[in-house]
PDB file of N, CA and C in Angstrom:
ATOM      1  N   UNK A   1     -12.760   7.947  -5.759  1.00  0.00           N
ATOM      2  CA  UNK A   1     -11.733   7.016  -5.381  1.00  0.00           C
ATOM      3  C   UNK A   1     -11.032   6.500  -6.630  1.00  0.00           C
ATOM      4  N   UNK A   2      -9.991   6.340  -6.491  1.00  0.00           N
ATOM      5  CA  UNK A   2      -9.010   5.994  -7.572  1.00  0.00           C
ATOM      6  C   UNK A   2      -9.583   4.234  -7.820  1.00  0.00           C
ATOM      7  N   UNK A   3      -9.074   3.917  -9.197  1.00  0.00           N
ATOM      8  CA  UNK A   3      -9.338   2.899 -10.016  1.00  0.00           C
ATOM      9  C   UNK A   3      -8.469   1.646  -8.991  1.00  0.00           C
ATOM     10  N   UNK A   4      -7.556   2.023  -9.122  1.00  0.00           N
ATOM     11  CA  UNK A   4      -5.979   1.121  -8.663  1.00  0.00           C
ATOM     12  C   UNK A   4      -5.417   1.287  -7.804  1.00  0.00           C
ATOM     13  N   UNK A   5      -4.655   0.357  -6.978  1.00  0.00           N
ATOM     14  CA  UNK A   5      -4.398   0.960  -5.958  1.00  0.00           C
ATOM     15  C   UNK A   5      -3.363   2.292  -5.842  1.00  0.00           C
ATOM     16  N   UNK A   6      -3.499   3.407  -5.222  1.00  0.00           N
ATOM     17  CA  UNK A   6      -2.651   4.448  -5.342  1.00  0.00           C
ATOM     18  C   UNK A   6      -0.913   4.175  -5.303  1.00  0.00           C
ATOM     19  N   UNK A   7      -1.212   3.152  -3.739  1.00  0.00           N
ATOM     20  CA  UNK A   7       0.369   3.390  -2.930  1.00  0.00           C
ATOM     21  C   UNK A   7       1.101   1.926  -3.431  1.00  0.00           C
ATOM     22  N   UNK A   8       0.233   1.032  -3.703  1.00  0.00           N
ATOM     23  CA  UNK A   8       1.183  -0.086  -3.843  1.00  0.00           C
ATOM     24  C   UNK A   8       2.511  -0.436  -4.852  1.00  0.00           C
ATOM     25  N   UNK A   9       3.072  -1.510  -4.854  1.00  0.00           N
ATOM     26  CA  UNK A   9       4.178  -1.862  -5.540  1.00  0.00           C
ATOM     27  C   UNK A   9       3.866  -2.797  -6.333  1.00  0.00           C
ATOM     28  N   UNK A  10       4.765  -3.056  -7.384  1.00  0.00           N
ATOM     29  CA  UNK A  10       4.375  -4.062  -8.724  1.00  0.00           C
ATOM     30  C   UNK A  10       4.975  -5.643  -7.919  1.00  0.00           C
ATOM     31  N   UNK A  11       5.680  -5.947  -6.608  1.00  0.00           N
ATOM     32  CA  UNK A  11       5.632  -6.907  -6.354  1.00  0.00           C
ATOM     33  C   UNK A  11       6.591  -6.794  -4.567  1.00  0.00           C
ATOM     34  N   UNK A  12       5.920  -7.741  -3.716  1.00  0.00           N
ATOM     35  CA  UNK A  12       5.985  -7.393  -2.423  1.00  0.00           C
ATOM     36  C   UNK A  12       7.483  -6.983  -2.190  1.00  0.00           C
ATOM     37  N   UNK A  13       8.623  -8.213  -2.849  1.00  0.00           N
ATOM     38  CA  UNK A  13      10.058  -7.919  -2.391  1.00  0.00           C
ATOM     39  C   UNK A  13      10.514  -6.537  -3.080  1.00  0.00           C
ATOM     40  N   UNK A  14       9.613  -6.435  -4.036  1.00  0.00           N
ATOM     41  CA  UNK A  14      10.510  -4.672  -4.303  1.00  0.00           C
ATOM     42  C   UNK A  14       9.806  -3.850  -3.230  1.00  0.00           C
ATOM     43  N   UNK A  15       8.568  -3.868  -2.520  1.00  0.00           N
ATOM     44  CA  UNK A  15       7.652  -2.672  -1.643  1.00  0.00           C
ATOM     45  C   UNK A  15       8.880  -2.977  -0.751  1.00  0.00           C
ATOM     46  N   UNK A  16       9.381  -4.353  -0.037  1.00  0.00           N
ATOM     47  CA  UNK A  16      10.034  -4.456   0.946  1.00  0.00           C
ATOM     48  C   UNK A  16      11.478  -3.614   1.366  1.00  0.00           C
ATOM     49  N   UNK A  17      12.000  -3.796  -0.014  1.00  0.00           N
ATOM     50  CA  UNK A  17      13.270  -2.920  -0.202  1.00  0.00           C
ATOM     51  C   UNK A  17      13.317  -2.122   0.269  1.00  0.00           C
ATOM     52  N   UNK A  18      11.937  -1.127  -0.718  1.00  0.00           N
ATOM     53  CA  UNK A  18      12.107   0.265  -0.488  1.00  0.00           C
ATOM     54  C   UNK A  18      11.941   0.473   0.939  1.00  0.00           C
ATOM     55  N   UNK A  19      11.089  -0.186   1.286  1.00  0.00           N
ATOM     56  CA  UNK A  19      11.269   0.617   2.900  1.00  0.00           C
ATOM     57  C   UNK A  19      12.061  -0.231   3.478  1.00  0.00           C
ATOM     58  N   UNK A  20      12.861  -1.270   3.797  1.00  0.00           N
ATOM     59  CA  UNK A  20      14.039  -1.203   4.691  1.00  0.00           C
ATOM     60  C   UNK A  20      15.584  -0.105   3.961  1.00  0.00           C
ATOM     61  N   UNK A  21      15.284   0.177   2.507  1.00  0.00           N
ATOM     62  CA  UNK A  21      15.911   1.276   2.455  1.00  0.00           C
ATOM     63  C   UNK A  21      15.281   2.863   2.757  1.00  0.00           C
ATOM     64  N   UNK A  22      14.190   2.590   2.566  1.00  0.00           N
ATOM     65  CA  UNK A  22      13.730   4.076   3.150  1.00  0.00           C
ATOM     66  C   UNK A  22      13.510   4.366   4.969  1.00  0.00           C
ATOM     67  N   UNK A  23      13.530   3.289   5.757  1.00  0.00           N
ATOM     68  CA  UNK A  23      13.511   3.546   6.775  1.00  0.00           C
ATOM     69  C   UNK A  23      15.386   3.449   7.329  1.00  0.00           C
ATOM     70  N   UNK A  24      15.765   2.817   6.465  1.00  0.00           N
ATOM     71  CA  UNK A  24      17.233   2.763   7.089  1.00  0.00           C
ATOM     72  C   UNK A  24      18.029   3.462   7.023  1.00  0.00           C
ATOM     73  N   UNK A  25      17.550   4.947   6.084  1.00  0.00           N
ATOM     74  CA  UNK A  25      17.930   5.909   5.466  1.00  0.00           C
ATOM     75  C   UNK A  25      17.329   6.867   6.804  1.00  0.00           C
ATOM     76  N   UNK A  26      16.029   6.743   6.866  1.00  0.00           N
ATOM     77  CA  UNK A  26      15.861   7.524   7.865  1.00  0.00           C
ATOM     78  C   UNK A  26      16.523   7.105   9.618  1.00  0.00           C
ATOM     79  N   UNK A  27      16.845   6.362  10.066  1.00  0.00           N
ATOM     80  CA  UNK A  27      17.164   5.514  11.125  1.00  0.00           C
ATOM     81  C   UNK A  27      18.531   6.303  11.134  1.00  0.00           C
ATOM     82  N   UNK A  28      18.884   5.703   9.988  1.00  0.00           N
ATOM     83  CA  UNK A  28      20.779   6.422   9.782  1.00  0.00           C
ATOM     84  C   UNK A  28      21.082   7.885  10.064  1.00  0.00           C
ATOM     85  N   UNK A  29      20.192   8.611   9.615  1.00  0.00           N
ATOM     86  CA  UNK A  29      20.360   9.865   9.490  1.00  0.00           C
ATOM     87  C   UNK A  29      20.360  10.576  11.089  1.00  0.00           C
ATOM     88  N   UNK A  30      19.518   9.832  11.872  1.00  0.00           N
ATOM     89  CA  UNK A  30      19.573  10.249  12.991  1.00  0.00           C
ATOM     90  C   UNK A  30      20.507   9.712  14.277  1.00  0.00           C
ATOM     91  N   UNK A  31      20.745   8.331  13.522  1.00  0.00           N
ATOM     92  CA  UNK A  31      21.507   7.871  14.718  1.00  0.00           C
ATOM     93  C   UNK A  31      23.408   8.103  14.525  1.00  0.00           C
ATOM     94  N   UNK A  32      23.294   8.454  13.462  1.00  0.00           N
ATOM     95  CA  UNK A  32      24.861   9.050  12.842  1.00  0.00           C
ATOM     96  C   UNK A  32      25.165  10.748  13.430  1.00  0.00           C
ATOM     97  N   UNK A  33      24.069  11.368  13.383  1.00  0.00           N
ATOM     98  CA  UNK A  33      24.596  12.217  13.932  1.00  0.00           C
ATOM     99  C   UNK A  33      25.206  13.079  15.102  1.00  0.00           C
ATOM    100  N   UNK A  34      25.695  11.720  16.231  1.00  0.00           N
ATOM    101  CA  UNK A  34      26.851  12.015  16.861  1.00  0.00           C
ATOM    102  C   UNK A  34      28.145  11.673  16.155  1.00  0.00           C
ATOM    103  N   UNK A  35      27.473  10.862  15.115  1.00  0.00           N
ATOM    104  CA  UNK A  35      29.036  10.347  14.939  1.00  0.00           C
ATOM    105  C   UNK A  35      29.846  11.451  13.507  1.00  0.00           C
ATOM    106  N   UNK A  36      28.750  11.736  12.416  1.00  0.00           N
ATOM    107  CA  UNK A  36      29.034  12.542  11.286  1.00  0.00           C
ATOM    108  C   UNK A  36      28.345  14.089  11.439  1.00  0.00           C
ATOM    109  N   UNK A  37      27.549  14.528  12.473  1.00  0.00           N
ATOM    110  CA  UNK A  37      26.992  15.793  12.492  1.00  0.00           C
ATOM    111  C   UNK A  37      25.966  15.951  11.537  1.00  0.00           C
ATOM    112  N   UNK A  38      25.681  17.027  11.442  1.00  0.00           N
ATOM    113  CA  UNK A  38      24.515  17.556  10.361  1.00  0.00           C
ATOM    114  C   UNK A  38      24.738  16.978   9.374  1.00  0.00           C
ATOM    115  N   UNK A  39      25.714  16.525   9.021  1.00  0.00           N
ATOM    116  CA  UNK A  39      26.083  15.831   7.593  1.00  0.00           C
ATOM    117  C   UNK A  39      25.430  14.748   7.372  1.00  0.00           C
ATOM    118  N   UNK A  40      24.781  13.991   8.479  1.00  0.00           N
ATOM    119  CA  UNK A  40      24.031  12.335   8.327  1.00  0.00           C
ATOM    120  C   UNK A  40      22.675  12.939   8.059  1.00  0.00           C
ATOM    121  N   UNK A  41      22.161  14.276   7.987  1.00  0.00           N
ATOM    122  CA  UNK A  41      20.785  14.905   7.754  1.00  0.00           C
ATOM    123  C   UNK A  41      20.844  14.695   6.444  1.00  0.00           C
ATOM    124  N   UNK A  42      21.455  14.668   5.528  1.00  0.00           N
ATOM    125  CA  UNK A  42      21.464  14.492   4.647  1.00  0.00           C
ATOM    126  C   UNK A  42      20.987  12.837   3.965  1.00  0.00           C
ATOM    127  N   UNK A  43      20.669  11.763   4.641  1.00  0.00           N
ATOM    128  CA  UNK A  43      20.595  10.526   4.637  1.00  0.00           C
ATOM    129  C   UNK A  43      18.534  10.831   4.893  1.00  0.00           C
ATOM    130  N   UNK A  44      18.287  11.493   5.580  1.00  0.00           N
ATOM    131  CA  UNK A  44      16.402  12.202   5.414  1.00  0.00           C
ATOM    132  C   UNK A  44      15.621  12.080   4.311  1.00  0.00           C
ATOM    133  N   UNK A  45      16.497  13.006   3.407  1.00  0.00           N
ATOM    134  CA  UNK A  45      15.859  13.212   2.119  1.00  0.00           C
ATOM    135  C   UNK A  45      16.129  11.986   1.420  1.00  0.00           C
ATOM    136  N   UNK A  46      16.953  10.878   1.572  1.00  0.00           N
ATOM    137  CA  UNK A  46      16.873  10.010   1.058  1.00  0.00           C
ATOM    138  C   UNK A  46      16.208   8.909   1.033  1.00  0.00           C
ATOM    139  N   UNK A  47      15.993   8.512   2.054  1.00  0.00           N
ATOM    140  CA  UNK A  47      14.736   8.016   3.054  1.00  0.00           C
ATOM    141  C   UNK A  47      13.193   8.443   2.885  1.00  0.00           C
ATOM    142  N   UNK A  48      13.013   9.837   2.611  1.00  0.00           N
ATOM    143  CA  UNK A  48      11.886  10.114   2.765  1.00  0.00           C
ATOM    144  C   UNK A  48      11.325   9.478   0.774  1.00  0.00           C
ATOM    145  N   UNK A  49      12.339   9.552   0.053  1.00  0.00           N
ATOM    146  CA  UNK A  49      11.861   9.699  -1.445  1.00  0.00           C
ATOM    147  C   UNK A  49      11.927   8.039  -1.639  1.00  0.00           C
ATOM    148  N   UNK A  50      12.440   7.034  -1.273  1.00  0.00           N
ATOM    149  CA  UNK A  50      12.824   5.595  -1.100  1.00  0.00           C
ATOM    150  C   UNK A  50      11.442   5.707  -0.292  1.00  0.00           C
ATOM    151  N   UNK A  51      10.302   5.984   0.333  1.00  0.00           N
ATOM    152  CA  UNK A  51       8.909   5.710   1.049  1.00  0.00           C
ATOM    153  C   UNK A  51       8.811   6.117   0.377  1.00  0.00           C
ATOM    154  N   UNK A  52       8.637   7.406  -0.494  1.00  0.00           N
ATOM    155  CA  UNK A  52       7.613   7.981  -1.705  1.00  0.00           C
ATOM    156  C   UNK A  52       6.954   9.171  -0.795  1.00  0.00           C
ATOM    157  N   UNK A  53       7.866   9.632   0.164  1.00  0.00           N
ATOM    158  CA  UNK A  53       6.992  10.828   0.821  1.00  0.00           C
ATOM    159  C   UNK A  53       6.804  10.490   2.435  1.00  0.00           C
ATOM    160  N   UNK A  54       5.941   9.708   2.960  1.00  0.00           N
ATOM    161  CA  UNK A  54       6.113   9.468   4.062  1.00  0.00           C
ATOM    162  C   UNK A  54       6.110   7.964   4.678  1.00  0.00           C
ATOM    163  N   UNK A  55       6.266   7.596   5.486  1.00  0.00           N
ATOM    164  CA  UNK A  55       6.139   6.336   6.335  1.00  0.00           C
ATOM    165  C   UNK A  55       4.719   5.246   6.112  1.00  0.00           C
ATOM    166  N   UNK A  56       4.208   6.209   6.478  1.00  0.00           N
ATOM    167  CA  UNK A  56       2.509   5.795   6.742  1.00  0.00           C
ATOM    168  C   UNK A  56       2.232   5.574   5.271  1.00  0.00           C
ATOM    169  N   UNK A  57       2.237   6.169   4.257  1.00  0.00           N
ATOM    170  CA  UNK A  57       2.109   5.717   2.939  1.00  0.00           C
ATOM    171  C   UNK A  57       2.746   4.392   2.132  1.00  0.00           C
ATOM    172  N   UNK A  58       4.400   4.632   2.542  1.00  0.00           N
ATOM    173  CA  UNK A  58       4.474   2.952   2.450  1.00  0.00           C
ATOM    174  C   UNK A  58       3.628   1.847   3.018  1.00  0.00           C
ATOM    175  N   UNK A  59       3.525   2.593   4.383  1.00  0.00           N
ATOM    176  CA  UNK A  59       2.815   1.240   4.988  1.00  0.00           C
ATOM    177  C   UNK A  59       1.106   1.040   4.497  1.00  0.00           C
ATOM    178  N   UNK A  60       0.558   1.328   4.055  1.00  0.00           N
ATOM    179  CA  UNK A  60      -1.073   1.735   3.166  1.00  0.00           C
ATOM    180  C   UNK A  60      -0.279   1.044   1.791  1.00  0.00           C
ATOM    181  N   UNK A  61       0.741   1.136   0.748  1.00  0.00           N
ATOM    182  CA  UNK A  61       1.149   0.445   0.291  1.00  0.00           C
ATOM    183  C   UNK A  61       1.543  -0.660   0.569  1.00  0.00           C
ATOM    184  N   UNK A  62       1.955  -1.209   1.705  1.00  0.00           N
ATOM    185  CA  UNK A  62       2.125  -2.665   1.823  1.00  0.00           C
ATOM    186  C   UNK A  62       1.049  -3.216   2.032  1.00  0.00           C
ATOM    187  N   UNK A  63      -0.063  -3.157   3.070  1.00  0.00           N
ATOM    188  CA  UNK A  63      -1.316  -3.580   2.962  1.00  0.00           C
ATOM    189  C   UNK A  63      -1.927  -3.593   1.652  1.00  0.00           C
ATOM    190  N   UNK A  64      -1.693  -2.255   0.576  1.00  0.00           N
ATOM    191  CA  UNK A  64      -2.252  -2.520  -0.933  1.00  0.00           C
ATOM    192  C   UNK A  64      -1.458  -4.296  -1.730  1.00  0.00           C
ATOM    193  N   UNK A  65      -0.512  -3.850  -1.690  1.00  0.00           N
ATOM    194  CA  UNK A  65       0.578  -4.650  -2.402  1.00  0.00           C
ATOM    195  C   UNK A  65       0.090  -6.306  -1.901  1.00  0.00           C
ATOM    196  N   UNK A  66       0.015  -6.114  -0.810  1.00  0.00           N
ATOM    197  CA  UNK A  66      -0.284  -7.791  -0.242  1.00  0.00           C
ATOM    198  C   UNK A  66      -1.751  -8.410  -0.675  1.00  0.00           C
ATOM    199  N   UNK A  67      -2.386  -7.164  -0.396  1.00  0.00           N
ATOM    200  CA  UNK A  67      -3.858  -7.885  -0.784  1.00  0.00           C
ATOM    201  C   UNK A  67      -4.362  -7.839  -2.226  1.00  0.00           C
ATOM    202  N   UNK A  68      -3.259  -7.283  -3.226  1.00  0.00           N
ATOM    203  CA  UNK A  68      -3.478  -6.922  -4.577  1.00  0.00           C
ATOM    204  C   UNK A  68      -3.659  -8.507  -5.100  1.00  0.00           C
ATOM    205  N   UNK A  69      -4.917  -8.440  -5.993  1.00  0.00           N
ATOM    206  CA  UNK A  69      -5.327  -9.892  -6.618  1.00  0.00           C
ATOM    207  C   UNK A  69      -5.906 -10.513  -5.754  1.00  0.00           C
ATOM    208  N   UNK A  70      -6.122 -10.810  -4.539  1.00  0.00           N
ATOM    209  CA  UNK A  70      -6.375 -11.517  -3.796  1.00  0.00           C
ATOM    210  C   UNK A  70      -8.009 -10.905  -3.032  1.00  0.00           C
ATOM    211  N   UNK A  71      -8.587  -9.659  -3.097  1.00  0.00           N
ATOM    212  CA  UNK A  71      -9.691  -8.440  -2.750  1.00  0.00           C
ATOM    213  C   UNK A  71     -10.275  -8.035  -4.292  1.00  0.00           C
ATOM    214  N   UNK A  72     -11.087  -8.145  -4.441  1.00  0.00           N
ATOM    215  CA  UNK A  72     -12.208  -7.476  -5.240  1.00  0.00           C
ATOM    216  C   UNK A  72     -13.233  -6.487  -4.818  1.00  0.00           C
ATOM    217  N   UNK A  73     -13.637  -5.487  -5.409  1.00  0.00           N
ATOM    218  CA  UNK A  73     -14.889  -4.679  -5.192  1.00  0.00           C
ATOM    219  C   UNK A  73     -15.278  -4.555  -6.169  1.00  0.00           C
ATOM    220  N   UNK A  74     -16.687  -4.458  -6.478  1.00  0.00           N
ATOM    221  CA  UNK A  74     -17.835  -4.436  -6.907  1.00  0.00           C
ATOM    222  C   UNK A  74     -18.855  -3.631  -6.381  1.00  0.00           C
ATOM    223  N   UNK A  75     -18.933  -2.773  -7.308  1.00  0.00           N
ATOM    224  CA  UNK A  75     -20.226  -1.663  -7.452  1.00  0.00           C
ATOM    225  C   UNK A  75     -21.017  -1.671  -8.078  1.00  0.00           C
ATOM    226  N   UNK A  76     -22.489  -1.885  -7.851  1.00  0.00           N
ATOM    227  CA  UNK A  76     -23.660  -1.917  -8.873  1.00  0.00           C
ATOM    228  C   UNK A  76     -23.728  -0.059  -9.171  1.00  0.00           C
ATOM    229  N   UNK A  77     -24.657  -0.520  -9.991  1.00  0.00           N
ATOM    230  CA  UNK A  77     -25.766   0.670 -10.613  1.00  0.00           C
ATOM    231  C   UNK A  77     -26.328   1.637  -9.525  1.00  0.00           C
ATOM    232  N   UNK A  78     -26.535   1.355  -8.477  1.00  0.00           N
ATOM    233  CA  UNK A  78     -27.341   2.106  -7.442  1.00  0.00           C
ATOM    234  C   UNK A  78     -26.089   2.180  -6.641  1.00  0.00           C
ATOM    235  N   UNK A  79     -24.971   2.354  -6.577  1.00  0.00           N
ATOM    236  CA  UNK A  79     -23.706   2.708  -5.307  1.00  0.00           C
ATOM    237  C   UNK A  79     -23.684   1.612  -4.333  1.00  0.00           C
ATOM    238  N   UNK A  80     -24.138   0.605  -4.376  1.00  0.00           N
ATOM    239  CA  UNK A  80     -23.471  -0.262  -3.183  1.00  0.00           C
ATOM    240  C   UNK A  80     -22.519  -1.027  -3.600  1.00  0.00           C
ATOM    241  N   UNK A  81     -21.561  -1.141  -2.929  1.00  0.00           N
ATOM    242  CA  UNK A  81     -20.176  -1.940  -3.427  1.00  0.00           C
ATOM    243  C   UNK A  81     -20.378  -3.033  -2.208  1.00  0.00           C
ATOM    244  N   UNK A  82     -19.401  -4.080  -2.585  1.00  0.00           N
ATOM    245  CA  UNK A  82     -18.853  -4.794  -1.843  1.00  0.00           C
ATOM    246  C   UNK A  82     -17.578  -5.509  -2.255  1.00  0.00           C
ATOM    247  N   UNK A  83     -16.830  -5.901  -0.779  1.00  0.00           N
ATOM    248  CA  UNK A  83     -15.326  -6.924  -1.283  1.00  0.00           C
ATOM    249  C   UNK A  83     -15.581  -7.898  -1.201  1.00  0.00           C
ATOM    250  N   UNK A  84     -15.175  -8.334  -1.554  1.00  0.00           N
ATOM    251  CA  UNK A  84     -14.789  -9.973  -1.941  1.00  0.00           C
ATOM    252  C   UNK A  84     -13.973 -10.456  -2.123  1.00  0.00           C
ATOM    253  N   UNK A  85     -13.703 -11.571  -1.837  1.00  0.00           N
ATOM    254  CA  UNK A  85     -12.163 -12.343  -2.611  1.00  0.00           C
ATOM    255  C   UNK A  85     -11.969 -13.208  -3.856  1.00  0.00           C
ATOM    256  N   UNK A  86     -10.608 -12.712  -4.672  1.00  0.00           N
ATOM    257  CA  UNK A  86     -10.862 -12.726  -6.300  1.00  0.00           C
ATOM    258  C   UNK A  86     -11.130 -14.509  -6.513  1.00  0.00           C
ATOM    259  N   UNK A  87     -10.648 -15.089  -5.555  1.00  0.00           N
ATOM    260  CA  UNK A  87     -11.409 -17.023  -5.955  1.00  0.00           C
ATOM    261  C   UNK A  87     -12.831 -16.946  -5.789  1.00  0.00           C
ATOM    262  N   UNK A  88     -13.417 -16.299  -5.255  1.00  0.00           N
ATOM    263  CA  UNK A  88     -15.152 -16.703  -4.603  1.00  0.00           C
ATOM    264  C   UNK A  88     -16.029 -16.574  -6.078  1.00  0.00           C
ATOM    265  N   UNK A  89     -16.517 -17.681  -5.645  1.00  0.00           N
ATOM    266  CA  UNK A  89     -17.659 -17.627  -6.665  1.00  0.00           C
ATOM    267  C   UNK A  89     -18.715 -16.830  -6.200  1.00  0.00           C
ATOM    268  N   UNK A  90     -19.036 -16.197  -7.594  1.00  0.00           N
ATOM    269  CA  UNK A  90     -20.082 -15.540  -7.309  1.00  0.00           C
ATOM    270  C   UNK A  90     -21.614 -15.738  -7.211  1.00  0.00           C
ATOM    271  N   UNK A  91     -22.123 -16.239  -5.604  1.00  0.00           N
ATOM    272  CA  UNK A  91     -22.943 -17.089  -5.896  1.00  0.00           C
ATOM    273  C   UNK A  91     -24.521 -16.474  -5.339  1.00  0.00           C
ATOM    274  N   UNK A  92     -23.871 -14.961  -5.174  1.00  0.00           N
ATOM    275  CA  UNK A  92     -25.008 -13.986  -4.544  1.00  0.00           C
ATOM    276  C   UNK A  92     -25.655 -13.440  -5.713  1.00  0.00           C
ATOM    277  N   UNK A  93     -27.158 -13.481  -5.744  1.00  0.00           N
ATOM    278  CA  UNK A  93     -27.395 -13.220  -6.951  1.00  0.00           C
ATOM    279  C   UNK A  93     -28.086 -11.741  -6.249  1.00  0.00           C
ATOM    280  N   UNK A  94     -28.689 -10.400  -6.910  1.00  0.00           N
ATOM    281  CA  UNK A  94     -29.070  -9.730  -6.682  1.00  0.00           C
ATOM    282  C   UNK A  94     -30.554  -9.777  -6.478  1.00  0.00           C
ATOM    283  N   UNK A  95     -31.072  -8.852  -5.475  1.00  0.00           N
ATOM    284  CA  UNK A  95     -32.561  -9.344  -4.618  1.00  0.00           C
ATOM    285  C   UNK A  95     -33.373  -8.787  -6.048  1.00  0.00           C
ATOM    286  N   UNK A  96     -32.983  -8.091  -6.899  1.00  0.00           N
ATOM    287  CA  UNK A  96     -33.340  -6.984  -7.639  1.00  0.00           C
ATOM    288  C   UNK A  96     -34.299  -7.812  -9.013  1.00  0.00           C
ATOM    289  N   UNK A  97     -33.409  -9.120  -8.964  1.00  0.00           N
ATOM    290  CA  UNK A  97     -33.605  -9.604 -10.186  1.00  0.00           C
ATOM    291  C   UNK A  97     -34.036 -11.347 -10.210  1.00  0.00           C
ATOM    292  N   UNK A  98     -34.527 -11.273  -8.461  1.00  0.00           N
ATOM    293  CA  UNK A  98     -34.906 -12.216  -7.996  1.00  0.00           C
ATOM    294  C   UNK A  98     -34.827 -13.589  -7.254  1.00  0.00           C
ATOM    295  N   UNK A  99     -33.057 -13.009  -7.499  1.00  0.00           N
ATOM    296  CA  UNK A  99     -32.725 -14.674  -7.087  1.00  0.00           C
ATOM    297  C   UNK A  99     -32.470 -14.473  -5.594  1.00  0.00           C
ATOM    298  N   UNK A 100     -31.821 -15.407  -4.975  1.00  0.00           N
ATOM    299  CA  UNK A 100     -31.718 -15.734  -3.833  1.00  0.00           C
ATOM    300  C   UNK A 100     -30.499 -14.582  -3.330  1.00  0.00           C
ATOM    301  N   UNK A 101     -30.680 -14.350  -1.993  1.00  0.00           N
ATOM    302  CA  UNK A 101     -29.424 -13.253  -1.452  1.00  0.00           C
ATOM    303  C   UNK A 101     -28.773 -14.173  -0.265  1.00  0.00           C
TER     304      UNK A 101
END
């Protein structure tokens, strides 16, 4: 699994942009073409690169983007991770080393 988040954005109103321009790009493209023909197909590819590829990936980026700073994980030595949230104190101590769980 990657370090960082893959899909997200460096701040929510730019993730937002892109997809009301990448979906409005795609929206356009289809609903123009009674009015401009095959020629509004051309508004697709613009749309699709404004998401970064597909739909569903922006949207896995907005869920990244929102919860960025705010979610932590933590992995010990032996593979168990857990989330958390980046204010919580850390007040779970490990069973390993005696303290309280």
């Amino acid at each position: 699994m990657a370090d960082g988040p893959a899909f997200a954005s460096s701040s929510l109103p730019r993730h937002l942009v892109r997809g009301a321009a990448g979906f409005g790009a795609l929206a356009g493209s289809v609903l123009l073409l009674p009015v401009a023909g095959p020629i509004s197909l051309l508004l697709a590819p613009v749309g699709l690169l404004a998401l970064r590829g597909c739909p569903m990936c922006w949207t896995i980026g907005l869920v990244q983007t929102v919860s960025m700073g705010r979610l932590r994980r933590s992995c010990t030595d032996d593979g168990r991770c857990e989330l958390t949230t980046a204010g919580a104190v850390a007040s779970k101590a490990d069973p390993a080393d005696g303290g309280p769980r």
